[in-house]
N, C-alpha and C. Protein backbone atom coordinates (compact mmCIF):
# COMPACT_ATOMS: atom_id res chain seq x y z
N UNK A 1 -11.18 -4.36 -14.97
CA UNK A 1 -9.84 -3.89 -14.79
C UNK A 1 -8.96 -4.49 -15.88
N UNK A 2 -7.98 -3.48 -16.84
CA UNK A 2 -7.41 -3.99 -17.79
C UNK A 2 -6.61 -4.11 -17.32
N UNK A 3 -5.67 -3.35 -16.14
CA UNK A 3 -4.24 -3.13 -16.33
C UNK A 3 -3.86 -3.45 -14.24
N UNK A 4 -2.30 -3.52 -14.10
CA UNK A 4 -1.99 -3.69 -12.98
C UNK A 4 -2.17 -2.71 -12.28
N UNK A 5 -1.98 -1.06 -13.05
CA UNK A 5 -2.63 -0.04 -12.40
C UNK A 5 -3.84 0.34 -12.21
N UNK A 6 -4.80 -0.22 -13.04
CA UNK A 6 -6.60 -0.41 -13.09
C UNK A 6 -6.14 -1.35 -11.26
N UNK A 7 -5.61 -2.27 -10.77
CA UNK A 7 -5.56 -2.84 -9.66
C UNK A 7 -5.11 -2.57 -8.64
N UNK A 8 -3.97 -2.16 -8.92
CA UNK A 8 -3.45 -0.76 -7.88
C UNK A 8 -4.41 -0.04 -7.30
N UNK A 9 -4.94 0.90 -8.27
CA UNK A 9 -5.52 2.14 -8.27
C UNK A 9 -6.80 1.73 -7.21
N UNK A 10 -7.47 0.22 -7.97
CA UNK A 10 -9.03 -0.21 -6.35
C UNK A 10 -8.29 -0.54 -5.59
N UNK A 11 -7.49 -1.15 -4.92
CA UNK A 11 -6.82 -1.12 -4.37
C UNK A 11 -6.48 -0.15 -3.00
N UNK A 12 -5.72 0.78 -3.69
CA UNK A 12 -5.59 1.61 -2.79
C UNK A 12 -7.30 2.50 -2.30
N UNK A 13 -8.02 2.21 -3.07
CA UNK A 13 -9.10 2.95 -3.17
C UNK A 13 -9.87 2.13 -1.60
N UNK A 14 -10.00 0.68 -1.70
CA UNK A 14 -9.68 0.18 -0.39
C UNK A 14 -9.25 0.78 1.01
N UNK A 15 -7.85 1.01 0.63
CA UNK A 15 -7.19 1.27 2.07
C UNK A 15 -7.63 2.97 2.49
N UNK A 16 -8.27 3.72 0.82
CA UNK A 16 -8.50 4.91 1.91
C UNK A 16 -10.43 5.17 2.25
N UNK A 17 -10.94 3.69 1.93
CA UNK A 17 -12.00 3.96 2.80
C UNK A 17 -12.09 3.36 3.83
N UNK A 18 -11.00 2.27 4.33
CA UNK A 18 -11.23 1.99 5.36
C UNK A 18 -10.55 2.69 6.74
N UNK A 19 -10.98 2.01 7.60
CA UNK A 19 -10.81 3.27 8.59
C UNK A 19 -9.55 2.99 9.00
N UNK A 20 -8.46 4.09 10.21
CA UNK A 20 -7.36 4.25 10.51
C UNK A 20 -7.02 2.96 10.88
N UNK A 21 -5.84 2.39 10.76
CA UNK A 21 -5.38 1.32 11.30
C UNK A 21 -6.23 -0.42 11.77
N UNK A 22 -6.65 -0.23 10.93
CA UNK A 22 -7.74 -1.47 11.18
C UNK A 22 -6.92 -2.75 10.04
N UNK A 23 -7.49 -3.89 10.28
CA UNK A 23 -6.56 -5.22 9.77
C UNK A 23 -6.99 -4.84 8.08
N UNK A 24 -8.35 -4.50 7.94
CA UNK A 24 -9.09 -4.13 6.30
C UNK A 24 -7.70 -3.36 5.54
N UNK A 25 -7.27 -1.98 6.35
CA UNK A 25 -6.28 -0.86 5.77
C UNK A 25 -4.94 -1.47 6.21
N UNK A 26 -4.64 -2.43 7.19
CA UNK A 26 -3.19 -2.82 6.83
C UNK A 26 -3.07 -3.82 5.89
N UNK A 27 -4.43 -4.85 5.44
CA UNK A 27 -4.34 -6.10 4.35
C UNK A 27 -4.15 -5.30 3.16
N UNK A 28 -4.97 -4.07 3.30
CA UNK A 28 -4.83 -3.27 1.56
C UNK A 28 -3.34 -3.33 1.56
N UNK A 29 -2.64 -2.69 2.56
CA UNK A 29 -1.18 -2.03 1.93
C UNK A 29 -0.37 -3.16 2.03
N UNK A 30 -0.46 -4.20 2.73
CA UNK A 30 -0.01 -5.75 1.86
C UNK A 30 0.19 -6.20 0.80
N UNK A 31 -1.45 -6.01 0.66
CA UNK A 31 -2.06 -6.11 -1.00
C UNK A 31 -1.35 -5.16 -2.30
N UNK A 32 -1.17 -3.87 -1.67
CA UNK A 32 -0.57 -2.99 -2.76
C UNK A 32 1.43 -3.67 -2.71
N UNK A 33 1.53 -3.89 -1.74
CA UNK A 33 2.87 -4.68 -2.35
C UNK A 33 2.73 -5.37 -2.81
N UNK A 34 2.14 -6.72 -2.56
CA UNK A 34 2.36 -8.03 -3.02
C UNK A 34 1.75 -7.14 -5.04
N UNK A 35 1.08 -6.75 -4.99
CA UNK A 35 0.66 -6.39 -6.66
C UNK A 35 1.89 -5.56 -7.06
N UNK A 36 2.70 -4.93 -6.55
CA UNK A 36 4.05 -4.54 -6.97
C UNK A 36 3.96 -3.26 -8.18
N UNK A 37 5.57 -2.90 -8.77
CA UNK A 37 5.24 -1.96 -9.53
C UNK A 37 5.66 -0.36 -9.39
N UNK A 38 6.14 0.48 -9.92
CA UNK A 38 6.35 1.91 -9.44
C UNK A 38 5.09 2.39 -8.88
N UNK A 39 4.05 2.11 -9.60
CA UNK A 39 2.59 3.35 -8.94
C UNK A 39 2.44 2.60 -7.43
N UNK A 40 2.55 1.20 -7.45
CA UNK A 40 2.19 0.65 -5.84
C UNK A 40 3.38 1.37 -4.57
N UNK A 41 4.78 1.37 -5.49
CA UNK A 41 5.60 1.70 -4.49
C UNK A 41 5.16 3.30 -4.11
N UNK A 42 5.30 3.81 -5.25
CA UNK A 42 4.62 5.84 -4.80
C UNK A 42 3.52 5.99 -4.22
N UNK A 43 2.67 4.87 -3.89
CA UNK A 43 1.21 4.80 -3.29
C UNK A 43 1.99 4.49 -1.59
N UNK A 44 2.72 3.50 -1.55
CA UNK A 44 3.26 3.23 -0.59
C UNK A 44 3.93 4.15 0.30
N UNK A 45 4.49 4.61 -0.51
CA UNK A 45 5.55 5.80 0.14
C UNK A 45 4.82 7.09 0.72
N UNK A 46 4.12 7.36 -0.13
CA UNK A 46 3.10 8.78 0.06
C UNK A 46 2.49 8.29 1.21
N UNK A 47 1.46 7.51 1.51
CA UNK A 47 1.42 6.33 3.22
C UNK A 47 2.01 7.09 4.03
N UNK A 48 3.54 5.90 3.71
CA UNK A 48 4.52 6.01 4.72
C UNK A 48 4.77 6.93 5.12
N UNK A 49 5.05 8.52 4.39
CA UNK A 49 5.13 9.89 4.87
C UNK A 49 4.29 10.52 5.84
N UNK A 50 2.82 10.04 5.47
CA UNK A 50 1.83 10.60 6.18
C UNK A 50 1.31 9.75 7.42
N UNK A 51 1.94 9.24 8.21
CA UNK A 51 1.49 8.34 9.32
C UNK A 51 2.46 8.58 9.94
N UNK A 52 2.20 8.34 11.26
CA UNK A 52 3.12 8.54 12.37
C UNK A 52 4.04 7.79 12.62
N UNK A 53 5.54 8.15 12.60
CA UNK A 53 6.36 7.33 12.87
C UNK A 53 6.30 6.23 14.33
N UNK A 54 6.56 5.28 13.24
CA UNK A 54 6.66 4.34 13.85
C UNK A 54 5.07 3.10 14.53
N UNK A 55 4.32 3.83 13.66
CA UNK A 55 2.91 3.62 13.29
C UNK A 55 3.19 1.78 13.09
N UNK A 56 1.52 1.39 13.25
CA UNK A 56 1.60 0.33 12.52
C UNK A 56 1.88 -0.03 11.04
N UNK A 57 0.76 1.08 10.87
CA UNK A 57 0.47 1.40 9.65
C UNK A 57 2.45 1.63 8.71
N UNK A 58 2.84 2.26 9.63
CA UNK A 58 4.46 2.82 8.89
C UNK A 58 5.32 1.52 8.86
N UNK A 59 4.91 0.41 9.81
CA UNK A 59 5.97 -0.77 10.00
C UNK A 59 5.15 -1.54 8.47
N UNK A 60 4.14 -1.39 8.35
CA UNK A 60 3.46 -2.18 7.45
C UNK A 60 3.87 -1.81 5.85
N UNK A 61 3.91 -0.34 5.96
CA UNK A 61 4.55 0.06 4.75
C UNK A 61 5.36 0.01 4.64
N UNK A 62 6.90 -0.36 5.45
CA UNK A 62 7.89 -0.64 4.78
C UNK A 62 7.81 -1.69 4.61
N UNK A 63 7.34 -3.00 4.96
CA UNK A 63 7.52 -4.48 3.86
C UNK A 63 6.89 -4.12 3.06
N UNK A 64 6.08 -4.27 3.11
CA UNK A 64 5.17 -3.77 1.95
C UNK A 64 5.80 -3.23 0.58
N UNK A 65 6.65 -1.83 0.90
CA UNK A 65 7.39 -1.54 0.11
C UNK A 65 8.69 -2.43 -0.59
N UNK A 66 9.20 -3.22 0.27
CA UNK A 66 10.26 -4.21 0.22
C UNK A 66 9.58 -5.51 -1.04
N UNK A 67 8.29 -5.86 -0.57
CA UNK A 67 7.67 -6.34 -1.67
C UNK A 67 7.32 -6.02 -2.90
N UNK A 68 7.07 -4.42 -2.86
CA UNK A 68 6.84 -3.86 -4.21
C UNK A 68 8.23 -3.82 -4.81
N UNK A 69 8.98 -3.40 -4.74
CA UNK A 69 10.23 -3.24 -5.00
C UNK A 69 10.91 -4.48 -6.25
N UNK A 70 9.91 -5.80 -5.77
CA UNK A 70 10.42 -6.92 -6.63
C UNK A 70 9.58 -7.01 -8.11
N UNK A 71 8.79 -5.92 -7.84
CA UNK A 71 8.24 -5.77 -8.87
C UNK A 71 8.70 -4.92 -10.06
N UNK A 72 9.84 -4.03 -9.88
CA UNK A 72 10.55 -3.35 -10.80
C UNK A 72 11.57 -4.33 -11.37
């Protein structure tokens, strides 16, 4: 991996093989904040759209996002 998006990118590659809502797919989208950045936040967001409000998964993506955010 050269780049923060080479890390991103396994990364998220992570959270979409693991299965629905499990600790593996909420540590990924942790993980994709804490690594920060526009592509982590649009990875984030696209998530957040597609899960059910008020999901774990949706509470997880907004810190998450709050973390990426410090990355711009």
């Amino acid at each position: 991996m050269e780049t923060k998006d080479d890390v991103v990118g396994s990364i998220h590659e992570i959270y979409r093989n693991s299965g629905a809502g499990t600790s593996r797919q909420l540590e990924a989208l942790r993980a994709l904040g804490r690594a920060g950045g526009p592509k982590a936040a649009q990875l984030l967001w696209q998530i957040y759209e597609g899960t059910s409000a008020g999901s774990v998964t949706q509470m997880t993506c907004i810190a998450a996002l709050g973390e990426a955010a410090r990355g711009f």
